[in-house]
Each structure stands twice: as structure tokens, then as C-alpha cells.
N, C-alpha and C. Protein backbone atom coordinates (compact mmCIF):
# COMPACT_ATOMS: atom_id res chain seq x y z
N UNK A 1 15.14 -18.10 -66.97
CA UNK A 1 13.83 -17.96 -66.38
C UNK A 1 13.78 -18.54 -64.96
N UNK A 2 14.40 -19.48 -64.91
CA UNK A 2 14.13 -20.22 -63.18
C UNK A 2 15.38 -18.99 -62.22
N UNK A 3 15.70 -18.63 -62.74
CA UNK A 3 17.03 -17.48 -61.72
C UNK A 3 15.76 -16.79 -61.15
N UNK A 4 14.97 -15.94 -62.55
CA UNK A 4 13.80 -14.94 -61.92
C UNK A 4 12.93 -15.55 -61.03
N UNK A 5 12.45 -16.36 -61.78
CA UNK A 5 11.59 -17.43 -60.25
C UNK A 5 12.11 -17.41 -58.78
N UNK A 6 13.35 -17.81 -58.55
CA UNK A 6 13.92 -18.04 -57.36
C UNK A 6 14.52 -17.07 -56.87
N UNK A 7 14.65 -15.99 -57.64
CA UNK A 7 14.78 -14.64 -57.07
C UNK A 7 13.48 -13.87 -56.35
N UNK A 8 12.31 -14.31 -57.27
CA UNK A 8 10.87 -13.51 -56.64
C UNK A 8 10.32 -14.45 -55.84
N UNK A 9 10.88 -16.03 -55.47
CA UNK A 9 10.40 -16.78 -54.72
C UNK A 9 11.82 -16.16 -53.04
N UNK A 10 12.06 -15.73 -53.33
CA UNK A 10 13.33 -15.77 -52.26
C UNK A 10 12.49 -14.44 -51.95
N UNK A 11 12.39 -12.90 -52.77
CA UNK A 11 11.40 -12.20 -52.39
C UNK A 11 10.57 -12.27 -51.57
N UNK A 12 9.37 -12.79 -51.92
CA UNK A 12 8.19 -13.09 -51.49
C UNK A 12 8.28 -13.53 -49.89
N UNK A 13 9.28 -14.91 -50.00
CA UNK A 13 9.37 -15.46 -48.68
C UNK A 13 10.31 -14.51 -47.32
N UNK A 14 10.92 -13.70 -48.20
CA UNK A 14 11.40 -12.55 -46.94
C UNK A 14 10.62 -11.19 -46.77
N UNK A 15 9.55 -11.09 -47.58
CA UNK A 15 8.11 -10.11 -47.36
C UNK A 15 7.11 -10.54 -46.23
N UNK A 16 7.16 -11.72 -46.60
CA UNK A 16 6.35 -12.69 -45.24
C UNK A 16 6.93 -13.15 -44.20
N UNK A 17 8.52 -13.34 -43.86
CA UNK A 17 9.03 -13.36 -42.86
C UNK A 17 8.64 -11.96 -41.83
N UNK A 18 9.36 -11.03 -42.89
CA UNK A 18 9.29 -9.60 -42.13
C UNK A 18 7.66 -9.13 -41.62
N UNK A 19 6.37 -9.66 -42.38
CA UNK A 19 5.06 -8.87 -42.12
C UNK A 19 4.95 -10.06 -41.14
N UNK A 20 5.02 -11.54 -40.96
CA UNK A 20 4.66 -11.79 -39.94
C UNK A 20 5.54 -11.49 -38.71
N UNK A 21 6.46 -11.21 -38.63
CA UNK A 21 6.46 -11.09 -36.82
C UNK A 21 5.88 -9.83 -36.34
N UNK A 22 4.86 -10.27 -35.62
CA UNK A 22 4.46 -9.03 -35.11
C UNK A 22 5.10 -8.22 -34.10
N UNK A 23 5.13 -7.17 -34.05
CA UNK A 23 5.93 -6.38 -32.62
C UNK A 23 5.24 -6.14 -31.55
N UNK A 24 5.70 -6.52 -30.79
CA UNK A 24 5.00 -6.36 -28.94
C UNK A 24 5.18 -5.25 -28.52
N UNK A 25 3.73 -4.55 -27.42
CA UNK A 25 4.20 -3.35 -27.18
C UNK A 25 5.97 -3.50 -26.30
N UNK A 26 6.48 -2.56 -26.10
CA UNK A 26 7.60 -2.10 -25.84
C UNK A 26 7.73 -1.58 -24.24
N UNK A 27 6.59 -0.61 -24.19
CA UNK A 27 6.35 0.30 -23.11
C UNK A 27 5.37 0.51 -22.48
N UNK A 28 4.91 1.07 -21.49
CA UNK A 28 3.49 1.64 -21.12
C UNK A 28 3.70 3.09 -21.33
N UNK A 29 2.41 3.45 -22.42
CA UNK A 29 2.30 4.63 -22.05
C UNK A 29 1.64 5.61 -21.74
N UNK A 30 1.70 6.62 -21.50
CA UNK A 30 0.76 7.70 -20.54
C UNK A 30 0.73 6.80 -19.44
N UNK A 31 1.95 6.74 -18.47
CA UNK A 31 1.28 6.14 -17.05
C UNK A 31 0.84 7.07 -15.43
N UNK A 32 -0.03 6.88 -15.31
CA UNK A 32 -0.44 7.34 -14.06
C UNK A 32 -1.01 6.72 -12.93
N UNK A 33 -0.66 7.02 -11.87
CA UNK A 33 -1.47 6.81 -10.49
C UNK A 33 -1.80 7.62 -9.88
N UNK A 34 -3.17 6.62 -8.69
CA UNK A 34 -3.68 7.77 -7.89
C UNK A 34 -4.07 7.20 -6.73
N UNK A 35 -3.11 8.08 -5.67
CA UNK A 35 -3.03 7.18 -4.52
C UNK A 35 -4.05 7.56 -3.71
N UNK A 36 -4.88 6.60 -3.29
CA UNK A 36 -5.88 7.02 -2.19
C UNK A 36 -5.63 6.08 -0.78
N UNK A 37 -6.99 6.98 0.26
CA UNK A 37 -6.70 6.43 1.54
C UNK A 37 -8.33 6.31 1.85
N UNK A 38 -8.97 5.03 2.34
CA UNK A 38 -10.13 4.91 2.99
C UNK A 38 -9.86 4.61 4.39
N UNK A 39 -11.03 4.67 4.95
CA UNK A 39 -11.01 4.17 6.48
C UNK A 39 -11.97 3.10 6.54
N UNK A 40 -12.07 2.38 6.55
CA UNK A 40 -12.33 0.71 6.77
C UNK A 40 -13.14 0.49 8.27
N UNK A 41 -13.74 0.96 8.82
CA UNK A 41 -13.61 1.03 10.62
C UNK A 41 -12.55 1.12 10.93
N UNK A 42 -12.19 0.60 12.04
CA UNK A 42 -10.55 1.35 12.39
C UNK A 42 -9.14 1.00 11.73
N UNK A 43 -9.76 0.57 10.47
CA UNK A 43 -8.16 -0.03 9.29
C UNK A 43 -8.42 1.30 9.07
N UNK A 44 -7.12 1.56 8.53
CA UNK A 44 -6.61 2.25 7.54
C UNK A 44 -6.30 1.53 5.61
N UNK A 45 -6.85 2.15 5.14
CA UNK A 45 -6.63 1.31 3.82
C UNK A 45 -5.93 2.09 2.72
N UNK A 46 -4.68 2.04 2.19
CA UNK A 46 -4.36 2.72 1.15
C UNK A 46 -4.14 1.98 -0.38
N UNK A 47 -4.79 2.75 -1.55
CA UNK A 47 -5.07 2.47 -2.32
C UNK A 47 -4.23 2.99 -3.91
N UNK A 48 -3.94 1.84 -4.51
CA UNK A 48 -3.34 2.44 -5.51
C UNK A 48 -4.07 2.05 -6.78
N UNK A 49 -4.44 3.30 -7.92
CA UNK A 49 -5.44 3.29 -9.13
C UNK A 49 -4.11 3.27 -9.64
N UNK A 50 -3.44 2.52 -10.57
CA UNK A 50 -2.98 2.64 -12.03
C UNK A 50 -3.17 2.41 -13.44
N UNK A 51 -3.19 3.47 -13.89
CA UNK A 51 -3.09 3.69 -15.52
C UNK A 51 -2.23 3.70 -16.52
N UNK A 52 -2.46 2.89 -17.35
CA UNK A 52 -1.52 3.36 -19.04
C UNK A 52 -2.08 2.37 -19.73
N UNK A 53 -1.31 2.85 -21.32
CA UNK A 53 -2.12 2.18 -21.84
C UNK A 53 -0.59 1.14 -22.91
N UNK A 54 -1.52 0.73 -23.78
CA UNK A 54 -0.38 -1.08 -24.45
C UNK A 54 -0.73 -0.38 -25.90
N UNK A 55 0.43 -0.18 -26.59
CA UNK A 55 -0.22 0.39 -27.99
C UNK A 55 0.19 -0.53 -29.17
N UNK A 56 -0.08 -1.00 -30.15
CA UNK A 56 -0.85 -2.03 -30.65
C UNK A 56 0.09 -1.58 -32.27
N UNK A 57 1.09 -1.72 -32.47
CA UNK A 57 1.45 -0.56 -34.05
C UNK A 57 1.67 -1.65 -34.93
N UNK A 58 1.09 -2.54 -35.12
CA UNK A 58 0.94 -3.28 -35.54
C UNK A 58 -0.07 -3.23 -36.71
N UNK A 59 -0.32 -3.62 -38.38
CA UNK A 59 -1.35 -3.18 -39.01
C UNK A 59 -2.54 -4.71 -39.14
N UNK A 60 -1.51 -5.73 -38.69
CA UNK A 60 -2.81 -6.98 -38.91
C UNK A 60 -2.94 -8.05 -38.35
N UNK A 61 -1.96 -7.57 -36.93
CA UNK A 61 -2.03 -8.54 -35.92
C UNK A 61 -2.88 -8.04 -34.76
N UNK A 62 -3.98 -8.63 -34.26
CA UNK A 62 -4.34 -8.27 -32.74
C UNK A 62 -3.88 -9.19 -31.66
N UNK A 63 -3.97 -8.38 -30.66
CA UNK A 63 -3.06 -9.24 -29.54
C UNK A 63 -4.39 -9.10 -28.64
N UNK A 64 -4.65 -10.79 -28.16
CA UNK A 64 -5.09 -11.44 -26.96
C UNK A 64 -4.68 -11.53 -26.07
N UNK A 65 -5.44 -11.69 -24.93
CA UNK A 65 -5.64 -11.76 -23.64
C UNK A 65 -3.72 -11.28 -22.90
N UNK A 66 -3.47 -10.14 -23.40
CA UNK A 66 -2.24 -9.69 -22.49
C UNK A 66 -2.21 -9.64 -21.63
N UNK A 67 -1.18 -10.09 -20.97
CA UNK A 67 -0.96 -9.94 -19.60
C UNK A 67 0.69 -10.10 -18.95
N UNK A 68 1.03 -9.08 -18.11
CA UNK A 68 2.48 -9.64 -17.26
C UNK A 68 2.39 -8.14 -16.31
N UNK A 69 3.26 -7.46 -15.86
CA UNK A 69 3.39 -6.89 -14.50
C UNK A 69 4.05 -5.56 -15.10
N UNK A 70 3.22 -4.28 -14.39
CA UNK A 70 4.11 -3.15 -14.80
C UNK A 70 4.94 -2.34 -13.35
N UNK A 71 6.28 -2.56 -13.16
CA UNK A 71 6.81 -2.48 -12.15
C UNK A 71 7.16 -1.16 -12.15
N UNK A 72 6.36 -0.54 -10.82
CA UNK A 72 6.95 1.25 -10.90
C UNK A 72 8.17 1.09 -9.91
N UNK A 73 8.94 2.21 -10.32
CA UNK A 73 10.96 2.15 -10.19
C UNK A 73 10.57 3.74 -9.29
N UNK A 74 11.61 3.83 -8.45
CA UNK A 74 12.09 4.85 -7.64
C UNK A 74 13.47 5.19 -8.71
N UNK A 75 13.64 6.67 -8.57
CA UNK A 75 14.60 7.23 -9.50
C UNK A 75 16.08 6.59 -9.36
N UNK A 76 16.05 5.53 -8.40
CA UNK A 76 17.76 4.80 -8.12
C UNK A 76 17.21 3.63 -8.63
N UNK A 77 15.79 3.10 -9.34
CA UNK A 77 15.77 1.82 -9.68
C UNK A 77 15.07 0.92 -8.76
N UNK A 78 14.94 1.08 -7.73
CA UNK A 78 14.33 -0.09 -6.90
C UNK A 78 12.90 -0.01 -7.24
N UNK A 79 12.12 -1.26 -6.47
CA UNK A 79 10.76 -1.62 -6.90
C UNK A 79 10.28 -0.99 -6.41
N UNK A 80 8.85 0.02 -6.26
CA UNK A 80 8.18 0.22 -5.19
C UNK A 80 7.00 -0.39 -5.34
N UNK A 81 6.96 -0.89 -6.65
CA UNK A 81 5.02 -1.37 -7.11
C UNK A 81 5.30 -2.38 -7.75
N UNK A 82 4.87 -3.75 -7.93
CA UNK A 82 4.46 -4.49 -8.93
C UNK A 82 2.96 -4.30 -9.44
N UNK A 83 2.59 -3.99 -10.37
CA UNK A 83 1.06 -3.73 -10.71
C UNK A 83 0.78 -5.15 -11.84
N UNK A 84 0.09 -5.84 -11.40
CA UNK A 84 0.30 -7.04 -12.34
C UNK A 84 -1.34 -6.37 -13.54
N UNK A 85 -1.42 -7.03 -14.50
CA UNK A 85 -2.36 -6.44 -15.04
C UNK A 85 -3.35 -7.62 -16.27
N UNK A 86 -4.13 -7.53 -17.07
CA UNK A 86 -4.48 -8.25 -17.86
C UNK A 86 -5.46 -7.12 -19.06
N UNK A 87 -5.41 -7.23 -20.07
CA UNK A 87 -6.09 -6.86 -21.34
C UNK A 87 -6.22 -7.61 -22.40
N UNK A 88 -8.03 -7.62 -22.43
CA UNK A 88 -8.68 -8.92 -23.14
C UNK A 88 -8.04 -8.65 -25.37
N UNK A 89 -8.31 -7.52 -25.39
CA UNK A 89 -8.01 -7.16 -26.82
C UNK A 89 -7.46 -5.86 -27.07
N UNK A 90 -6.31 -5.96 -27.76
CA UNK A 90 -5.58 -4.87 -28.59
C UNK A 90 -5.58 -4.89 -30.18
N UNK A 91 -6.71 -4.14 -30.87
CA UNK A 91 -6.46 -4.38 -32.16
C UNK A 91 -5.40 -3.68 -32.64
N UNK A 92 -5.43 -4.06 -33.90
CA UNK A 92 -4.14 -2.87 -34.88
C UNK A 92 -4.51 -2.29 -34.78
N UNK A 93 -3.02 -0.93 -34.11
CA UNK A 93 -3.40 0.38 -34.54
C UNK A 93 -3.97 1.54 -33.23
N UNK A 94 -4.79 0.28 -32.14
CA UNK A 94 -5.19 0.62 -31.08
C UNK A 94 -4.10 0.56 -29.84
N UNK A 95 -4.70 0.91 -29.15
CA UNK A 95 -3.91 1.29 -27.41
C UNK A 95 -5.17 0.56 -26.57
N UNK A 96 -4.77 -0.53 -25.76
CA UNK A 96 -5.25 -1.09 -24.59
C UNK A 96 -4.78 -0.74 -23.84
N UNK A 97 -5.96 -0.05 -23.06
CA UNK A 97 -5.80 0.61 -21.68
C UNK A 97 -6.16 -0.35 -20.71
N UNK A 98 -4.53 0.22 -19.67
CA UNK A 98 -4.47 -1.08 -18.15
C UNK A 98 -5.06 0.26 -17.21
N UNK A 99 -6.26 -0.68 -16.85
CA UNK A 99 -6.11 -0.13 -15.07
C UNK A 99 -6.48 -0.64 -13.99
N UNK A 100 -5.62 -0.30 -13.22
CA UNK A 100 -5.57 -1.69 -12.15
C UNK A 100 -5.73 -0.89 -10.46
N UNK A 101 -5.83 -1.51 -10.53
CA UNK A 101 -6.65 -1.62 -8.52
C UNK A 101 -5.59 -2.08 -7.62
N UNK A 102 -4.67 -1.77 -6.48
CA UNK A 102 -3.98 -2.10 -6.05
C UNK A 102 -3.96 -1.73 -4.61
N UNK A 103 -4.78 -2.97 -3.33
CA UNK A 103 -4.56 -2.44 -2.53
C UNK A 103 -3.09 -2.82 -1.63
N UNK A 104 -2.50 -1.73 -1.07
CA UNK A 104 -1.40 -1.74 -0.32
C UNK A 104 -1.24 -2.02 0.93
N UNK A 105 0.31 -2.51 1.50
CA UNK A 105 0.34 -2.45 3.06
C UNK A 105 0.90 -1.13 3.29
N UNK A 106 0.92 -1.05 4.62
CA UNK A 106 1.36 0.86 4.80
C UNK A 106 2.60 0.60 4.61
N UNK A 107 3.53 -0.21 4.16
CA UNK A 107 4.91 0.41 4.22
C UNK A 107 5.12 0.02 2.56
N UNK A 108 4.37 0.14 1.52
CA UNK A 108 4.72 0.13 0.41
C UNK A 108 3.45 1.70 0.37
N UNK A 109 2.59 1.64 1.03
CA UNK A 109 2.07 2.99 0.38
C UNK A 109 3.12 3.94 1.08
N UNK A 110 3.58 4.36 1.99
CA UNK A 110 4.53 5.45 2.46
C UNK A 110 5.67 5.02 1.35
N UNK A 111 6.66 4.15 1.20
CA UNK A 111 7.24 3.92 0.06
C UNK A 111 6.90 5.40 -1.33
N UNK A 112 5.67 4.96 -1.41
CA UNK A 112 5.61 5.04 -2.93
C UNK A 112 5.35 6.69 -2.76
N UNK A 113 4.60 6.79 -1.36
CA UNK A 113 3.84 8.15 -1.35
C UNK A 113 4.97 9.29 -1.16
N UNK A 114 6.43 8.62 -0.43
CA UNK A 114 7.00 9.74 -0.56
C UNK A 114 7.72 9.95 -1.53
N UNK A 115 8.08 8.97 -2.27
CA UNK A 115 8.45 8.92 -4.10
C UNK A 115 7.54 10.42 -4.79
N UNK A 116 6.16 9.99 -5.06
CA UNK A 116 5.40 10.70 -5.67
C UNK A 116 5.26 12.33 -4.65
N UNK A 117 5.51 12.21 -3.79
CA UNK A 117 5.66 13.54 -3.13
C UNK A 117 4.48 13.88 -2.48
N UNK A 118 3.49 12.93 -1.95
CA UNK A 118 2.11 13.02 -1.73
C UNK A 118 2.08 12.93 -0.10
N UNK A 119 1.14 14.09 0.33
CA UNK A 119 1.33 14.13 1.90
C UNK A 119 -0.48 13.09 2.54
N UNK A 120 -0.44 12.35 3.29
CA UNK A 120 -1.84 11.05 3.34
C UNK A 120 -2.46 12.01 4.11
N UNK A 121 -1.92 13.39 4.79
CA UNK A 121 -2.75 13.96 5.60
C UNK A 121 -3.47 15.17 4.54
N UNK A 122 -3.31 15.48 3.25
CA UNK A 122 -3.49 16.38 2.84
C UNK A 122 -4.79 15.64 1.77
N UNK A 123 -4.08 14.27 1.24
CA UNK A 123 -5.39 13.21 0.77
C UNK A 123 -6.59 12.80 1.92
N UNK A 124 -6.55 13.20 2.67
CA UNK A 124 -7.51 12.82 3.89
C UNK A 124 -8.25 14.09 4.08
N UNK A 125 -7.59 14.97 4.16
CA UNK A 125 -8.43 16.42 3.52
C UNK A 125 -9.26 17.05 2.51
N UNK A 126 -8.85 16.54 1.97
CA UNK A 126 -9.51 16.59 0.27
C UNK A 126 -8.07 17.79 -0.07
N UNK A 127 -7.30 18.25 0.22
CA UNK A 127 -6.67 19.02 -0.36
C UNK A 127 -5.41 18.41 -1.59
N UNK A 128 -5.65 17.27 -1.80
CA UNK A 128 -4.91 16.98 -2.35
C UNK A 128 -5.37 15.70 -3.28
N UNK A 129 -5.55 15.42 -4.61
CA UNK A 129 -6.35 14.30 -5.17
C UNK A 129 -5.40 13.13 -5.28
N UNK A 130 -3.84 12.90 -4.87
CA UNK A 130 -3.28 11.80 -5.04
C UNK A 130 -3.09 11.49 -6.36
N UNK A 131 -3.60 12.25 -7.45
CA UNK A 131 -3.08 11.96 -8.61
C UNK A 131 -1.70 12.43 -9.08
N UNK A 132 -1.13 11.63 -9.86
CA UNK A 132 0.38 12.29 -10.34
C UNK A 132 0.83 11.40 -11.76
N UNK A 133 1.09 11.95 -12.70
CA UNK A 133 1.46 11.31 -13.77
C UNK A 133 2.90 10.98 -13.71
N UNK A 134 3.51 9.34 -14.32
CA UNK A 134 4.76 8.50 -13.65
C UNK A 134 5.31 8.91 -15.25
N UNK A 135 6.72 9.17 -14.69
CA UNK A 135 7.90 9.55 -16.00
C UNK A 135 8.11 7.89 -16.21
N UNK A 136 8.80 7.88 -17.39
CA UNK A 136 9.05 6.82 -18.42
C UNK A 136 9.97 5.96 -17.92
N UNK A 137 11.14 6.46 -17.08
CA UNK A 137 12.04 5.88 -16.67
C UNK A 137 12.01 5.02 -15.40
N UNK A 138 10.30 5.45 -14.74
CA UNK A 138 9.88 4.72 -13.33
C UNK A 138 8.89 3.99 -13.61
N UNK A 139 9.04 3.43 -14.97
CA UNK A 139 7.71 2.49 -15.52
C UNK A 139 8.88 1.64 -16.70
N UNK A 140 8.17 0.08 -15.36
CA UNK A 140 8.80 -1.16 -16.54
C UNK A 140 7.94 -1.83 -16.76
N UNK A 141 7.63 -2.32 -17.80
CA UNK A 141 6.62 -3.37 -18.68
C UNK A 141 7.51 -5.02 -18.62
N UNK A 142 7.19 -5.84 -17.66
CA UNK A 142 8.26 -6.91 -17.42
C UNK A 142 7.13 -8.17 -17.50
N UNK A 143 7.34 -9.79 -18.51
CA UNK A 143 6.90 -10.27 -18.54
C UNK A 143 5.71 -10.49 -19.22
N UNK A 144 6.03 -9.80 -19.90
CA UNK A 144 4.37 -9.33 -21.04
C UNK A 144 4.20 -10.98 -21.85
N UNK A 145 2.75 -11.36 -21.72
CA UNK A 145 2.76 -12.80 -22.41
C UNK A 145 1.50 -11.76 -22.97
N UNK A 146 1.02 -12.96 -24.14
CA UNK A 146 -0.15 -12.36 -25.31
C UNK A 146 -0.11 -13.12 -26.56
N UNK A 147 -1.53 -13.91 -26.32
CA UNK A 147 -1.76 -14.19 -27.81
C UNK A 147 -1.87 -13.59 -29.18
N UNK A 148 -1.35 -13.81 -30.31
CA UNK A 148 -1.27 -12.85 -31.50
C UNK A 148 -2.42 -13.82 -32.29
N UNK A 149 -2.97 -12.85 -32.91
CA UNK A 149 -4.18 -13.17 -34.35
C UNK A 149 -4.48 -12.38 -34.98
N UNK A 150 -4.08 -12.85 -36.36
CA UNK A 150 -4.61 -12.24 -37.76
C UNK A 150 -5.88 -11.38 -37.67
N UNK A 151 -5.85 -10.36 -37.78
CA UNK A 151 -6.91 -9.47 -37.79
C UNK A 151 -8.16 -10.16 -38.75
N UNK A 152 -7.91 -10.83 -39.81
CA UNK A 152 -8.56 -11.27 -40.73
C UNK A 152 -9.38 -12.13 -40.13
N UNK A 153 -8.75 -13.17 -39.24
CA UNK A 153 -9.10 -14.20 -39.16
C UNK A 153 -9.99 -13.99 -37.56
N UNK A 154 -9.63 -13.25 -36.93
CA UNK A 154 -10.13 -12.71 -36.11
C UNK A 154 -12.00 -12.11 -36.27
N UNK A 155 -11.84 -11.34 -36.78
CA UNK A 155 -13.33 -10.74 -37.36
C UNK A 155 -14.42 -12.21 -37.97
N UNK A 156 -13.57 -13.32 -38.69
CA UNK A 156 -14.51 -14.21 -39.20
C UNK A 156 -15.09 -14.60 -38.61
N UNK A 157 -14.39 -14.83 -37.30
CA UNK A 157 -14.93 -16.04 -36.12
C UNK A 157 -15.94 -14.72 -35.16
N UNK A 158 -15.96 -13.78 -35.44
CA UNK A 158 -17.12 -12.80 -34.49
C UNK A 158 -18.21 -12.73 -35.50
């Protein structure tokens, strides 16, 4: 009888190893930007909107106040963006959406603009909206910090 015990006690305690660690998102996904240009009086101002979202596959952990930097890559790898970011709540199951505000100097918006293939005279026209959706391989998720909490325990305290 004590073998079965310490067999379903050895069980148990590697059911709860495995359900608690929770998994961190991995990736961003669906990422997009959208590069714009204002005129300031005689500045020039170029502007970067980025999007994606933090997905959560997790069934009973929510993740707090996330935050670390999503670095967009030129197809040889170099930096052209740090987009630093923050998201207050990701429940289970859900996707926290980043979007972030990024204003630029002109030699990281030309950088990026001729990456994305975007002409500033054609965004100054309206002929062109500066939007472009970023492939997987020019999006890094670097530095991700985030508090984890029990979904359970979470809801009591609201």
C-alpha cells in the first residue's frame, strides 16, 4: 500500500510541476506598422504606429503588467526599430494587443522607410497610407518581463 501512495504522490507532484509553469508569449503576432509624416512648422516629423499582439495560451495563468522591446530586423538582421512597449493584462486564452507610438529621427525613418518600400513623397500625398504588414522573421520579442497570476486568484481580488 505505501508503493501506491508514493507512486500517486510522485504523480500528483509532477501534474503540478508541469500545470504550474506557465508559458510566455514566444512571439508577436500579426505585426504591423504605419509610417507617417507631419509637419510641425518647419520640422519635419516622422512617425511610427506599431502593432501586434502577445497571445496568452495559457489556461490559468494571467500575465501582468508586460513589458520589454519588440525589435524590427532588416532582412540581413540589423536593427532598424526598437519599439519598447507595455501591456497592463493578458488573460488565458487572450491576445494583448501592443501599440505603440514611435516618434523618429530622419535617419531611422529613411532606414526603415526604404526597408518597407515606402516613398515620404507619396505619404505626403495621400497616395500612399504607410501601412504595411511586418513578416515574422523582421519581428523580435527581446526582454519580455511580466508578472504571472492565478486566474483564480486574480478575479477574487476584483
Amino acid at each position: 500500500m505505501p508503493r501506491i501512495s508514493r507512486k500517486i504522490a510522485l504523480l500528483l507532484s509532477m501534474l503540478l510541476i508541469f500545470t504550474a509553469c506557465a508559458k510566455k508569449p514566444e512571439k508577436a503576432n500579426s505585426p504591423s506598422i504605419k509610417i507617417g509624416i507631419e509637419k510641425r512648422g518647419t520640422e519635419t516629423v516622422y512617425i511610427a504606429d506599431f502593432t501586434c499582439t502577445l497571445k496568452n495560451e495559457n489556461d490559468s495563468t494571467a500575465f501582468l503588467n508586460a513589458s520589454g522591446k519588440i525589435n524590427i530586423k532588416d532582412n540581413s538582421g540589423n536593427l532598424l526599430l526598437p519599439v519598447p512597449f507595455t501591456v497592463k493584462t493578458i488573460l488565458p486564452f487572450e491576445a494583448g494587443v501592443v501599440l505603440q507610438r514611435v516618434e523618429l529621427k530622419e535617419s531611422e525613418a529613411v532606414a526603415l522607410m526604404q526597408f518597407l518600400d515606402i516613398s515620404p513623397e507619396k505619404i505626403l500625398s495621400g497616395e500612399d497610407t504607410g501601412a504595411r504588414p511586418l513578416e515574422d522573421v523582421n519581428i523580435e520579442l527581446a526582454g519580455l518581463k511580466l508578472e504571472k497570476k492565478d486566474i483564480i486568484d486574480l478575479l477574487k481580488k476584483k
